[in-house]
Every structure is written in structure tokens, then in C-alpha cells.
Protein backbone atom coordinates (compact mmCIF):
# COMPACT_ATOMS: atom_id res chain seq x y z
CA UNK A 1 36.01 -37.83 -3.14
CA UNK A 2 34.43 -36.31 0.22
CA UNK A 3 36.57 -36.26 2.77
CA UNK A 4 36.76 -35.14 6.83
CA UNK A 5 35.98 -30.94 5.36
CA UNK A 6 33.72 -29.44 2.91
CA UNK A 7 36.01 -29.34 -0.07
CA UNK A 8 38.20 -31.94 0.51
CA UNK A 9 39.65 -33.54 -2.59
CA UNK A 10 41.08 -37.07 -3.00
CA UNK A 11 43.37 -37.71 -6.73
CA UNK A 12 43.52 -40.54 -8.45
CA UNK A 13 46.64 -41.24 -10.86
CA UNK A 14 46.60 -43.99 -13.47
CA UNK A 15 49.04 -44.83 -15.84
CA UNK A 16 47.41 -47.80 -17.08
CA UNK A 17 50.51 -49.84 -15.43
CA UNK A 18 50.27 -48.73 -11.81
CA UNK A 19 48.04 -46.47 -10.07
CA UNK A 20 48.57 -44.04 -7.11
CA UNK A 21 45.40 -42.65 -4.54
CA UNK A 22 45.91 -39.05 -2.99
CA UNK A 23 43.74 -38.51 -0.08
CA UNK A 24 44.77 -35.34 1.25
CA UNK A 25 44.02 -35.16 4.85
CA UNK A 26 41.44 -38.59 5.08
CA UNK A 27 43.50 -40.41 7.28
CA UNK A 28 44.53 -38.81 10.77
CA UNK A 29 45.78 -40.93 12.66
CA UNK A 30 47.25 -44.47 10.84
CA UNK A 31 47.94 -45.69 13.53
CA UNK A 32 43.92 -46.46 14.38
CA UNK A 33 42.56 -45.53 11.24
CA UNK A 34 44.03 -48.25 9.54
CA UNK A 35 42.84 -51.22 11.71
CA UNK A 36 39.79 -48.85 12.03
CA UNK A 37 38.60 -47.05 9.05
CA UNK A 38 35.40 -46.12 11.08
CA UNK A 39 36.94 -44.10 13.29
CA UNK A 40 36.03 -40.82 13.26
CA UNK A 41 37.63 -37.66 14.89
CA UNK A 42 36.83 -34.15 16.04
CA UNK A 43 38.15 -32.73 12.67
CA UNK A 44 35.77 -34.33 10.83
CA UNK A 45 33.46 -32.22 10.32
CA UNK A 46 31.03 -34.90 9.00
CA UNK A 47 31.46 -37.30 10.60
CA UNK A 48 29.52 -40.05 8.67
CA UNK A 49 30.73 -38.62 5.30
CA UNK A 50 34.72 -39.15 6.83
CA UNK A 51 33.95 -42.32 7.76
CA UNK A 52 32.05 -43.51 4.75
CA UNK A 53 34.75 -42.49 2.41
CA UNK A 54 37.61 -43.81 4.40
CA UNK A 55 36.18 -47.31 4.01
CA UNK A 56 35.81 -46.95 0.07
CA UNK A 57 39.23 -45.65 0.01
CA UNK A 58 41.09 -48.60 1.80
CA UNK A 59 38.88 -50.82 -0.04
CA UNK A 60 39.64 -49.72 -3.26
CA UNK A 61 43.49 -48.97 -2.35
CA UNK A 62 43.48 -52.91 -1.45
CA UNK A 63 41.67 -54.04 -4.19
CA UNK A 64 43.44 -52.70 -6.71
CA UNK A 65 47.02 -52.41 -5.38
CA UNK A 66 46.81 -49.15 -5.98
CA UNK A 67 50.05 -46.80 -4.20
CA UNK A 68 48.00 -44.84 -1.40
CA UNK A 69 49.48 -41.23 -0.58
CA UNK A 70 48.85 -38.83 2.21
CA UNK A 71 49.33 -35.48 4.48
CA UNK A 72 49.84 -38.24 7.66
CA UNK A 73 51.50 -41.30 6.61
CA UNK A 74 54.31 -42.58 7.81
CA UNK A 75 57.08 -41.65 5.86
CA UNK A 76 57.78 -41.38 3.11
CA UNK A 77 54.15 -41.33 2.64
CA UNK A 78 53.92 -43.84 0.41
CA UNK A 79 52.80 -46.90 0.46
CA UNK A 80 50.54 -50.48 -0.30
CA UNK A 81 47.18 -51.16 1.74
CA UNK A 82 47.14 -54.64 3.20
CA UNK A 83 44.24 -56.65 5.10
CA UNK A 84 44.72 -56.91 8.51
CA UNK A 85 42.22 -58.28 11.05
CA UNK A 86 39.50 -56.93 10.43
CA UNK A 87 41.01 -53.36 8.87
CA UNK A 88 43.98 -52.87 7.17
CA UNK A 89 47.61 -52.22 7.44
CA UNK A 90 49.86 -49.29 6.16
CA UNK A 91 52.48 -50.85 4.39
CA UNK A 92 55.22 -47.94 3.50
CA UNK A 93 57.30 -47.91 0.27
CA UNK A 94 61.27 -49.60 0.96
């Protein structure tokens, strides 16, 4: 999965009972990128690419109830992806 860098890598574990999204360094700041996807930031170093796959991500995190994992999540840096608005909401493991 592209992601803000050349090389970026996004993992995708499935057990066949639950599944679990690593995305590395995709999200920034959850704080706006959540509510946001579109939002874009300096370190993206395509910015259109970021942006692109940061929508598909949350989408498919929602949609399937997947676990979502990464570098900047609140901690513990796991969690569910839940609609919100118009974006979506971080919603860390208890």
C-alpha cells in the first residue's frame, strides 16, 4: 500500500477470525487525520498518493472491523475505526 514516502509499506494480518491493518507511518496526526483523511502534510512526499491511500485505508479499516495499527496512534496503538461526521474516529483498544 503507498503511503506518505516512496517505499512505504502498509500489512495486512488475517486470521480468518479477526483481522489487523499496519500502516506504518500513514497517519500523522489522528487528531485531524481522522475527521480528515484528506489532509495532507509536508512529509508527504506525494501528496495525492498520501491522501488517496489514507481514504482506502479508513474505509476499509471501517468496513471490515478490521484492528488498525500505527507509528502515531494513541496508545496503545491499537484500535477500531468508527464513522464520525463526515471522517472517522480513532477508537483505541480498552
Amino acid at each position: 500500500m503507498p503511503g506518505h514516502a516512496p517505499g512505504h509499506m502498509a500489512y495486512v494480518l488475517d486470521s480468518g477470525e479477526d483481522r489487523i491493518l499496519f500502516c506504518g507511518d500513514l497517519i500523522h496526526v489522528p487528531a485531524a487525520q481522522f475527521a480528515r483523511p484528506e489532509l495532507t502534510w509536508a512529509y508527504d512526499l506525494d501528496q495525492s498518493i498520501a491522501c488517496a491511500t489514507r481514504v482506502k485505508l479508513l474505509r476499509e479499516a471501517f468496513d471490515t472491523q478490521a484492528w488498525l495499527a500505527g507509528a502515531h496512534m494513541a496508545k496503545p496503538g491499537l484500535g477500531r475505526v468508527a464513522e464520525e461526521g463526515s471522517g472517522y474516529a480513532f477508537l483505541p483498544i480498552e
